[in-house]
N, C-alpha and C. Protein backbone atom coordinates (compact mmCIF):
# COMPACT_ATOMS: atom_id res chain seq x y z
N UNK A 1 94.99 86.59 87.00
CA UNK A 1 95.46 85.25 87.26
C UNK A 1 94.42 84.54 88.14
N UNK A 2 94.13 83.34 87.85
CA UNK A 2 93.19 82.60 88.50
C UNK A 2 93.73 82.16 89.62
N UNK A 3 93.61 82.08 90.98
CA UNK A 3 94.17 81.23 92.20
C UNK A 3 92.98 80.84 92.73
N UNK A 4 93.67 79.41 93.25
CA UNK A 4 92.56 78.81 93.69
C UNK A 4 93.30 78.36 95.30
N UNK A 5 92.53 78.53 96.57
CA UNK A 5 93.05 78.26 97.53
C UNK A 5 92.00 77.44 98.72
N UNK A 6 92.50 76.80 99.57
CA UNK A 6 91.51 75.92 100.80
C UNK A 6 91.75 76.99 101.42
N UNK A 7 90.57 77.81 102.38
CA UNK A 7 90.89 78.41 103.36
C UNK A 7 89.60 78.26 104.27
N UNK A 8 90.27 77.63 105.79
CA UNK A 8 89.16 77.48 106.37
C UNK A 8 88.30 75.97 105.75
N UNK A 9 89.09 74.84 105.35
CA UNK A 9 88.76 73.74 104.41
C UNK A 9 87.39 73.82 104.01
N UNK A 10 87.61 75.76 103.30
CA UNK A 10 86.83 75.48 101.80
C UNK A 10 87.25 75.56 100.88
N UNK A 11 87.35 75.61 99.68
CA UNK A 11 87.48 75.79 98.48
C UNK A 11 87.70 77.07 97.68
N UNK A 12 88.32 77.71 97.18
CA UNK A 12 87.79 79.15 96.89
C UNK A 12 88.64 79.39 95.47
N UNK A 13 87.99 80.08 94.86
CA UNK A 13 88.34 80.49 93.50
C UNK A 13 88.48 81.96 93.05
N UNK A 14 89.56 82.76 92.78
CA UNK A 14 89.51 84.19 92.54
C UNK A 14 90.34 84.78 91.42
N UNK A 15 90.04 85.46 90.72
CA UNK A 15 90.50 85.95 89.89
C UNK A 15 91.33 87.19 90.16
N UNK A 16 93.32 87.23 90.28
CA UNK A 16 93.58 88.54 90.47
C UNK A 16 94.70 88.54 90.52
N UNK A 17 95.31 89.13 90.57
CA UNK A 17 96.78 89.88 90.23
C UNK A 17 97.82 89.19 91.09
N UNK A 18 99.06 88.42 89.93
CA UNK A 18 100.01 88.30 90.89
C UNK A 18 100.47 88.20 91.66
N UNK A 19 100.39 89.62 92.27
CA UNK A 19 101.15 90.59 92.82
C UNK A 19 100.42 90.22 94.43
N UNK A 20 99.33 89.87 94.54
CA UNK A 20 98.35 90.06 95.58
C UNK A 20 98.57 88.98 96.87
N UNK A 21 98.81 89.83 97.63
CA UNK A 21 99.01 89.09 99.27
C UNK A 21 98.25 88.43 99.78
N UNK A 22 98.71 87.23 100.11
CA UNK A 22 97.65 86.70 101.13
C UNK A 22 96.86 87.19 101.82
N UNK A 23 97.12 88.07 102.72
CA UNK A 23 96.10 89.15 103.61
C UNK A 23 95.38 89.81 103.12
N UNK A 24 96.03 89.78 101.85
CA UNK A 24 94.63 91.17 101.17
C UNK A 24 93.36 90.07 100.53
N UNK A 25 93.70 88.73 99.97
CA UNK A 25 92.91 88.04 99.48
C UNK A 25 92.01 87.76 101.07
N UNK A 26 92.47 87.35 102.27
CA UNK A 26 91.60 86.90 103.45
C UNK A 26 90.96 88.30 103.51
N UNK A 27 90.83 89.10 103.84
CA UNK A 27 90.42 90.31 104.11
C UNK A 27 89.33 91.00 103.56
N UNK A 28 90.06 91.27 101.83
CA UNK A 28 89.22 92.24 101.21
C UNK A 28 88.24 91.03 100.19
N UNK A 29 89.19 90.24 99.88
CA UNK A 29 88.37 88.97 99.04
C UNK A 29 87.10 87.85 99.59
N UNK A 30 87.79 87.75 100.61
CA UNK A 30 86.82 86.56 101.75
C UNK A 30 86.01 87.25 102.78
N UNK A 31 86.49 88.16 102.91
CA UNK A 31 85.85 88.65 104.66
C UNK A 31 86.07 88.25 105.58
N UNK A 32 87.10 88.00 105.90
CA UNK A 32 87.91 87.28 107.34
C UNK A 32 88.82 87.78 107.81
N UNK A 33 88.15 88.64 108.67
CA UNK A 33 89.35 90.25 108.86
C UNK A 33 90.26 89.82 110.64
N UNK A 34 90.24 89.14 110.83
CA UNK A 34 90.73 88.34 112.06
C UNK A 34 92.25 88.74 111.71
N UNK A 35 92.83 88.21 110.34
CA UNK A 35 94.44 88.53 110.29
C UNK A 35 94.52 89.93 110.23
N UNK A 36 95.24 90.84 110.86
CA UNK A 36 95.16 92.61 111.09
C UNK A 36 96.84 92.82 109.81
N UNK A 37 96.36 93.37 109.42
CA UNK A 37 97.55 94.48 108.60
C UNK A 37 98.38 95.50 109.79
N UNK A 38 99.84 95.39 110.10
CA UNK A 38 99.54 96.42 110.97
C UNK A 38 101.55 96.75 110.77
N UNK A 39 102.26 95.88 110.63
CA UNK A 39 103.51 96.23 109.95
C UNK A 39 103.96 96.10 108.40
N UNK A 40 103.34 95.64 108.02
CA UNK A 40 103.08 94.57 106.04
C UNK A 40 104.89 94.42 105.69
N UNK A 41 105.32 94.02 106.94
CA UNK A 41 107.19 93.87 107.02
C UNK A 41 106.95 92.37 107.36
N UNK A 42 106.48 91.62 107.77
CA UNK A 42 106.45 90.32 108.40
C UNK A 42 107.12 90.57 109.70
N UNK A 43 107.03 91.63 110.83
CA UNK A 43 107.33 91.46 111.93
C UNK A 43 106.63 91.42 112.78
N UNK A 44 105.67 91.95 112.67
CA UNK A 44 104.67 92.26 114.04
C UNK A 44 103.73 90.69 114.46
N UNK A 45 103.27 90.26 113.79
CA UNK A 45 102.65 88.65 113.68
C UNK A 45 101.36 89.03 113.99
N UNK A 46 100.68 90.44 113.44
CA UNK A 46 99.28 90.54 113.76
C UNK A 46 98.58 90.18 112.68
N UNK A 47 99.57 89.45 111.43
CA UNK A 47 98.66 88.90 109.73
C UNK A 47 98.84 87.38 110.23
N UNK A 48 99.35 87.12 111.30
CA UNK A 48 99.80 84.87 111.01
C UNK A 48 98.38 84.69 110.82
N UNK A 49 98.73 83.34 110.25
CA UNK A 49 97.60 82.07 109.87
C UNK A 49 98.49 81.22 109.50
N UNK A 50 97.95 80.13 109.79
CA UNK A 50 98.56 79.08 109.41
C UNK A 50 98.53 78.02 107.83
N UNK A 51 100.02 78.18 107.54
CA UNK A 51 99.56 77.49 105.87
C UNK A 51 100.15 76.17 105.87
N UNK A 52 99.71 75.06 105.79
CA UNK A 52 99.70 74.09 106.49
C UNK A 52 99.44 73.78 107.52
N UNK A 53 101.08 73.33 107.76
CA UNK A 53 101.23 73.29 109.57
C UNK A 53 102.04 74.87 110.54
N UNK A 54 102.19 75.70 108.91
CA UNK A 54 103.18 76.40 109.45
C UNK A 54 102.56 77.95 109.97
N UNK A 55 103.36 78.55 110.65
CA UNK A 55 102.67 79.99 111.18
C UNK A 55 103.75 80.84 110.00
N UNK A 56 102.72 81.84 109.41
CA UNK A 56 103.37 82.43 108.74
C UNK A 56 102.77 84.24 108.36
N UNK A 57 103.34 85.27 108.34
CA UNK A 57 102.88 86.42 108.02
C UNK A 57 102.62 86.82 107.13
N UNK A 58 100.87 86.75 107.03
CA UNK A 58 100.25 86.66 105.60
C UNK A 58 100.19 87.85 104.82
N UNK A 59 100.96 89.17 105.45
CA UNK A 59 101.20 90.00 104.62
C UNK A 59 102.66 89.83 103.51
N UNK A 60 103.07 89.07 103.95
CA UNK A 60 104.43 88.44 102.63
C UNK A 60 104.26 87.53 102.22
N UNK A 61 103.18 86.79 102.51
CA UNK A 61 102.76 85.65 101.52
C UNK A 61 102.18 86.48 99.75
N UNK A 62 102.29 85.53 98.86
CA UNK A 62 101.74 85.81 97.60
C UNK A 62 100.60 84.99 97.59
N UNK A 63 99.34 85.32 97.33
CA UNK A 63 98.24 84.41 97.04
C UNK A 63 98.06 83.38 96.41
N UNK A 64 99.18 83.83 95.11
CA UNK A 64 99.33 82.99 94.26
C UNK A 64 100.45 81.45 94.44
N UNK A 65 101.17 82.01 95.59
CA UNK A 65 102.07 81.13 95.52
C UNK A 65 101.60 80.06 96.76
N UNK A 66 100.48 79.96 97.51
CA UNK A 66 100.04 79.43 98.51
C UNK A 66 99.53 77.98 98.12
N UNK A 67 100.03 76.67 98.02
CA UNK A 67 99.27 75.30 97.38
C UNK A 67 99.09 74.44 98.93
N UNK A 68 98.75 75.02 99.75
CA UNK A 68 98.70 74.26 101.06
C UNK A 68 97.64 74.66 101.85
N UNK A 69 96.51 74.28 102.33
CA UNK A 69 95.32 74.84 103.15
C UNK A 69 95.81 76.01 104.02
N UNK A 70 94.77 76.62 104.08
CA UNK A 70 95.51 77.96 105.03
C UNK A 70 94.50 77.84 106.11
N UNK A 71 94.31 78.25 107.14
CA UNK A 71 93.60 78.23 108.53
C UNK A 71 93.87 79.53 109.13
N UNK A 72 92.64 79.86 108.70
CA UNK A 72 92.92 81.58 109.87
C UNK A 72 92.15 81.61 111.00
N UNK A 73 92.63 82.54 111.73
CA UNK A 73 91.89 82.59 113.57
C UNK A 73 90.40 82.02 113.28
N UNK A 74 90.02 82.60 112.57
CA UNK A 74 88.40 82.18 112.18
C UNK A 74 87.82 80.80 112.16
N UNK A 75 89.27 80.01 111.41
CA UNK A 75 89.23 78.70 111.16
C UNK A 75 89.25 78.14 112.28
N UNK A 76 90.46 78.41 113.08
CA UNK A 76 90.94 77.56 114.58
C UNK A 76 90.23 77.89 115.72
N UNK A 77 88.82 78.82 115.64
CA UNK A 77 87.92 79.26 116.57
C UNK A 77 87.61 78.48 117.59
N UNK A 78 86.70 77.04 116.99
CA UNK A 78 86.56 75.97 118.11
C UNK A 78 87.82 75.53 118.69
N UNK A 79 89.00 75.23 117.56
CA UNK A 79 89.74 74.49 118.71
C UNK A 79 90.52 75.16 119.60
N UNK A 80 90.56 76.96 119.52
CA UNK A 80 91.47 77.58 120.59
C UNK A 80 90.65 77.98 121.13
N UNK A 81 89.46 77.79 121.31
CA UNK A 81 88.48 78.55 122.52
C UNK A 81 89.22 78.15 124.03
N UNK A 82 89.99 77.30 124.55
CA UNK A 82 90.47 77.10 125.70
C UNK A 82 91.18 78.55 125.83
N UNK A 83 92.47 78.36 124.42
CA UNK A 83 93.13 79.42 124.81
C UNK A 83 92.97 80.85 124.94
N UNK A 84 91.93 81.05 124.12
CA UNK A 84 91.00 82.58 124.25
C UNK A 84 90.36 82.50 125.58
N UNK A 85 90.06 81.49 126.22
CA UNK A 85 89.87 81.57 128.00
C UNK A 85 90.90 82.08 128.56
N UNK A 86 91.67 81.03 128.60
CA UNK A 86 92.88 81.37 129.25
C UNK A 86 93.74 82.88 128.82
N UNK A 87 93.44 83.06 127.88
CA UNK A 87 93.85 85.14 127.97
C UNK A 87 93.40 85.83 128.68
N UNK A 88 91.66 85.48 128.58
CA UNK A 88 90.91 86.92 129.38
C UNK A 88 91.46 86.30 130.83
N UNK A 89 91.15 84.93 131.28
CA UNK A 89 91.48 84.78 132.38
C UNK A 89 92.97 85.78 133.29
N UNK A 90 93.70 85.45 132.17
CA UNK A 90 95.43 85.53 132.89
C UNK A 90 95.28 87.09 132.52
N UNK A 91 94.68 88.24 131.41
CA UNK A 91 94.78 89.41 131.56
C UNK A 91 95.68 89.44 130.54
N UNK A 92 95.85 88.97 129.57
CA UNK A 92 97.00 88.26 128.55
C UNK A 92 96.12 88.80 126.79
N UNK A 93 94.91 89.80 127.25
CA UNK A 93 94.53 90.39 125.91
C UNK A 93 93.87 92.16 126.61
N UNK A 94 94.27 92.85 125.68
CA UNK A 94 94.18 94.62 126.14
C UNK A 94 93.09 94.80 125.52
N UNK A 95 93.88 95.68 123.89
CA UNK A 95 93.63 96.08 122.66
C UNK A 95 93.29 95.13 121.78
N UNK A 96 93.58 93.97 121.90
CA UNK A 96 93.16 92.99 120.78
C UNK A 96 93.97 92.75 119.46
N UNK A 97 94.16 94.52 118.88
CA UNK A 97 94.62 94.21 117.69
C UNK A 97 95.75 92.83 117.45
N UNK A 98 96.85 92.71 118.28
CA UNK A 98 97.65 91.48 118.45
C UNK A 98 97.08 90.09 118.29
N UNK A 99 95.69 89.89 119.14
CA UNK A 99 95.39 88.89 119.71
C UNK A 99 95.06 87.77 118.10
N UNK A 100 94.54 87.93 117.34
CA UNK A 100 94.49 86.97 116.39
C UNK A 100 95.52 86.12 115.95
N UNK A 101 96.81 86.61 115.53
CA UNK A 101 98.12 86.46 115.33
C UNK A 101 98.71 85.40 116.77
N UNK A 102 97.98 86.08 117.90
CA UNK A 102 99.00 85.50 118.79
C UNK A 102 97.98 84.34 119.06
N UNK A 103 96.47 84.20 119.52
CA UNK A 103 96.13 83.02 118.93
C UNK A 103 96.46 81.77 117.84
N UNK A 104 96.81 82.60 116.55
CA UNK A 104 97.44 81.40 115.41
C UNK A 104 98.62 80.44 116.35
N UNK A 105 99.35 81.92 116.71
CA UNK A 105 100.63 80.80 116.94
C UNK A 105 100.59 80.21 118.51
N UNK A 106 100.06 80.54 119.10
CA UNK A 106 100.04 79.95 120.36
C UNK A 106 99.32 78.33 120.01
N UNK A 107 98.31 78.44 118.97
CA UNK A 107 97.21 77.15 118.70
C UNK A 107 98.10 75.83 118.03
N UNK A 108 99.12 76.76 117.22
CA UNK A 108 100.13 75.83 116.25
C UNK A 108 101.15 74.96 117.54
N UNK A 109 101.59 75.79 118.28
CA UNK A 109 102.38 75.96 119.23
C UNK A 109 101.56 74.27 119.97
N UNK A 110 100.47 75.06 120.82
CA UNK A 110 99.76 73.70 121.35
C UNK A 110 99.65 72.50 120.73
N UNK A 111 99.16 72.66 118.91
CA UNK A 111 99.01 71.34 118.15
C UNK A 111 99.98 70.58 118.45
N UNK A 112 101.05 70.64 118.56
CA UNK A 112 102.30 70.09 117.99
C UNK A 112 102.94 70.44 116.65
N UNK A 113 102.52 71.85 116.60
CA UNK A 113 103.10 71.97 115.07
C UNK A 113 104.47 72.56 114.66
N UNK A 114 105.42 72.13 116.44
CA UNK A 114 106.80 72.54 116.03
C UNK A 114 107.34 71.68 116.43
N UNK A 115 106.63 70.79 117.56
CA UNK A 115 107.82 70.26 118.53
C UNK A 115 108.77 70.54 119.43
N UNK A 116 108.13 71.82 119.80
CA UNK A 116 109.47 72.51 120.35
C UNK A 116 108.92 72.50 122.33
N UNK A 117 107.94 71.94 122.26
CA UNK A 117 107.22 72.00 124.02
C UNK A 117 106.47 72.98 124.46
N UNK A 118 105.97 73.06 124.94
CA UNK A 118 104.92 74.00 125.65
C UNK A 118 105.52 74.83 127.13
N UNK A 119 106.68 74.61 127.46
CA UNK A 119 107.45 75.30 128.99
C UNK A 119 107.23 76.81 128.72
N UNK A 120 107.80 77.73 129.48
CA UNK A 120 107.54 79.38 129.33
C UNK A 120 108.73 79.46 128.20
N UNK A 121 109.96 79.03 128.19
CA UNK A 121 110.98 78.93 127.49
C UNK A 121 110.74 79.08 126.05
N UNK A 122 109.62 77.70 125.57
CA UNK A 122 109.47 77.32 124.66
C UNK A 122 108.00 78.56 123.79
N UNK A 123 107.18 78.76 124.60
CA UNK A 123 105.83 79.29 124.57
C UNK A 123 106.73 80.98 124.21
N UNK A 124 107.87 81.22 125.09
CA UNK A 124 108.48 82.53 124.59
C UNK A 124 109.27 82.85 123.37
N UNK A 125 109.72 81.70 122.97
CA UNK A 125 110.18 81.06 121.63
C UNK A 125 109.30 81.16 120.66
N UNK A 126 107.89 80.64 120.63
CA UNK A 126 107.22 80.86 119.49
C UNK A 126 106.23 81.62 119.64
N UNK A 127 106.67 82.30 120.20
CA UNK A 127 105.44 84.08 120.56
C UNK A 127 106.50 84.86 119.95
N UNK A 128 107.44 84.82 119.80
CA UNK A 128 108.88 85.92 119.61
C UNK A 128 108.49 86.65 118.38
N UNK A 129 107.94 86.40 117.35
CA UNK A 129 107.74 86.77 116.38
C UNK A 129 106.19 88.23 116.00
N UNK A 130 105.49 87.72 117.40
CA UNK A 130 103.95 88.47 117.72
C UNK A 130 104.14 89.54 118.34
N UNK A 131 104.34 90.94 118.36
CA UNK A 131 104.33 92.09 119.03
C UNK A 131 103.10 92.56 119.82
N UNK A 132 103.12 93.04 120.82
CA UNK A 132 102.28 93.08 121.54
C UNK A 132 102.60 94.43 122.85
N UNK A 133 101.85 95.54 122.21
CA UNK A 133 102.19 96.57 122.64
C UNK A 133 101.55 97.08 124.31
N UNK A 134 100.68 96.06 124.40
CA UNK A 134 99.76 96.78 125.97
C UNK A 134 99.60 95.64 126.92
N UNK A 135 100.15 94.27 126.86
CA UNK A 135 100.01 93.37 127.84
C UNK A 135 101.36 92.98 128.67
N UNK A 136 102.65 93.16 128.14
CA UNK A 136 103.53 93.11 128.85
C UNK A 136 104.03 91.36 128.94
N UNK A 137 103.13 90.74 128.13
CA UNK A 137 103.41 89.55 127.62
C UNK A 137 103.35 88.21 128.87
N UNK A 138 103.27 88.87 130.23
CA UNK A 138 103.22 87.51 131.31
C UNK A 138 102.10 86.73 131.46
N UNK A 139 100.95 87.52 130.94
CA UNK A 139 99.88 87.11 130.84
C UNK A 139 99.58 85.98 129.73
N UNK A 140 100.15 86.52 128.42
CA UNK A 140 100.06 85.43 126.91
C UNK A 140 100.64 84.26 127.41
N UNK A 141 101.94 84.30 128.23
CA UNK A 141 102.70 83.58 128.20
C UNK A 141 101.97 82.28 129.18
N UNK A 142 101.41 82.77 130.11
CA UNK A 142 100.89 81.97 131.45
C UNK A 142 99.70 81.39 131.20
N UNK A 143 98.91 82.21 130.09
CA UNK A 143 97.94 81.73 129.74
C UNK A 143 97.85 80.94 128.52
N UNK A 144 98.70 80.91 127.80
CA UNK A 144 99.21 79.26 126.11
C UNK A 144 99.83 78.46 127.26
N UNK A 145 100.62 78.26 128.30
CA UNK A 145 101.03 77.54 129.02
C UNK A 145 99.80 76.57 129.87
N UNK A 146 99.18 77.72 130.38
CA UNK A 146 97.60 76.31 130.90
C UNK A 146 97.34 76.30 129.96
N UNK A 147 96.78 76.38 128.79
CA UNK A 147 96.03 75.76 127.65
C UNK A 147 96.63 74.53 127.24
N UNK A 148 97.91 74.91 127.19
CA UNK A 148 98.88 73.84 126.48
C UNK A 148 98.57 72.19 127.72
N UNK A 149 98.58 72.63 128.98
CA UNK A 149 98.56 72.06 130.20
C UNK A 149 97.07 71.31 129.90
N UNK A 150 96.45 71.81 129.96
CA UNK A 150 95.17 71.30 129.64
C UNK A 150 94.49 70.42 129.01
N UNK A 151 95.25 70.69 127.28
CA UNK A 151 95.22 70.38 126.18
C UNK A 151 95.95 68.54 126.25
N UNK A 152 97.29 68.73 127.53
CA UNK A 152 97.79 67.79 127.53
C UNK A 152 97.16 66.83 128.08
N UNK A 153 96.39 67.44 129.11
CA UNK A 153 95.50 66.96 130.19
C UNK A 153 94.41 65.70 129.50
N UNK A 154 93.74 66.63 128.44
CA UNK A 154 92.39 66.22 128.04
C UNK A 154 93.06 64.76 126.93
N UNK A 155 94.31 64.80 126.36
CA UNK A 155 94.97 64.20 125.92
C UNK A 155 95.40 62.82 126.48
N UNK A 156 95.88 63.03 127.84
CA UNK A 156 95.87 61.76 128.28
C UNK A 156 94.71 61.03 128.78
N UNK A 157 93.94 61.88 128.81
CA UNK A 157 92.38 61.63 129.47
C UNK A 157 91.66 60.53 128.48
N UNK A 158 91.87 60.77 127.15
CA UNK A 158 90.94 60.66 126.36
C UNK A 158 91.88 59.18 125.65
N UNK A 159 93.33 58.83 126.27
CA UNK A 159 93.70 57.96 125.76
C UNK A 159 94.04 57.13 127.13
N UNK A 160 92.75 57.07 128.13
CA UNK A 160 92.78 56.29 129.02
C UNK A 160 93.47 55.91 129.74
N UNK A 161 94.74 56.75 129.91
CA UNK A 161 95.85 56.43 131.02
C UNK A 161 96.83 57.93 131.33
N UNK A 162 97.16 58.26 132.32
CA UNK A 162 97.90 59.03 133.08
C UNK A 162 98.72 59.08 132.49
N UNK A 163 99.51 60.56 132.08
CA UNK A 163 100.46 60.80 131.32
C UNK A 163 101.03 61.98 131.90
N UNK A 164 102.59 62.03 132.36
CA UNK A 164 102.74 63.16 133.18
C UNK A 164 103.70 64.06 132.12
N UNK A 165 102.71 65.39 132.61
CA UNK A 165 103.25 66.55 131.30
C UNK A 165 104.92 67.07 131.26
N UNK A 166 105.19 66.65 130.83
CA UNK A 166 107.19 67.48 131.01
C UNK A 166 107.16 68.49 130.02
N UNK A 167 107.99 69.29 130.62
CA UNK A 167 108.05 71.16 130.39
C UNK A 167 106.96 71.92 130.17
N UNK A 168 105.92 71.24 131.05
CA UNK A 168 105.17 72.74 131.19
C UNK A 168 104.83 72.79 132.61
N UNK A 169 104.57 74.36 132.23
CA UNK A 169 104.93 75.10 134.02
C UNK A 169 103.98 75.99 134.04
N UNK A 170 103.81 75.96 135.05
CA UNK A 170 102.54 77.14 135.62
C UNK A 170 102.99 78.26 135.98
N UNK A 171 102.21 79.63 135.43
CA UNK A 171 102.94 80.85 136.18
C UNK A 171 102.14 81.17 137.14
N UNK A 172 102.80 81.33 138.07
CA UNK A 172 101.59 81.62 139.41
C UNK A 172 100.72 83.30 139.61
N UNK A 173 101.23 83.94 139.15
CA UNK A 173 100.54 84.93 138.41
C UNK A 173 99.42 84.78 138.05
């Protein structure tokens, strides 16, 4: 079967089966090994990327069934470099294997791609889905929270007037 998909807003064309997962097409097809295989249940959130606007576990995606740009860690490199600071900073990355996944959604999270706020509340809300076996999670959490802070920062900055951030919070940690 022919699929044709945007990933990373390029273009791509492949010839293959059905049956074939998103993750296996980023991976073994493209070379963009950033999304990790590591439950292929959709729980762990070490396959997210984003298809559209949405965070989703690209080991239950179908390749074939994907008609919406996809963006993997690879893709969102420049624009989450804050938040890949803000991990090593806060101590909020171990092992790594997690960290791609929890990048996607922390980046979606910051875009505005839920609406749901940037507070610890909210930031624990859409991490819920990312497992993360060696950080203990205060760190992820404290550290998408300044990014998000930041992000808001550079936001009002750049639209020339003072804008005061509601629900986000600093962990003093």
């Amino acid at each position: 079967m022919i699929v044709r998909l945007v990933v990373n807003e390029s273009q791509t064309t492949l010839d293959t089966a059905p049956s074939t997962r998103l993750l296996d097409v980023l991976r073994d097809d493209l070379g963009l090994i950033g999304a990790k295989e590591s439950c292929g249940r959709g729980d762990c959130g070490a396959c997210t990327v984003l298809v559209g606007d949405r965070a989703v576990p690209s080991c239950l995606v179908l390749a074939a069934r994907v008609d919406e740009p996809v963006r993997t860690v690879e893709g969102i490199a420049a624009g989450a470099a804050r938040l890949r600071e803000a991990l090593a900073d806060h101590g909020g990355l171990q092992c790594g294997y997690c960290t791609p996944g929890l990048v996607v959604r922390a980046y979606q999270l910051i875009a505005g791609g839920d609406g749901d706020g940037t507070d610890d509340a909210a930031v624990r809300r859409a991490l819920a889905g990312n497992l993360c076996r060696c950080t203990g999670y205060n760190g992820i959490i404290a550290a998408t929270t300044d990014a998000a802070a930041e992000a808001g920062e550079r936001e009002s900055e750049s639209l020339g007037r003072a804008r005061p951030l509601t629900g986000v919070t600093k962990d003093p940690r």
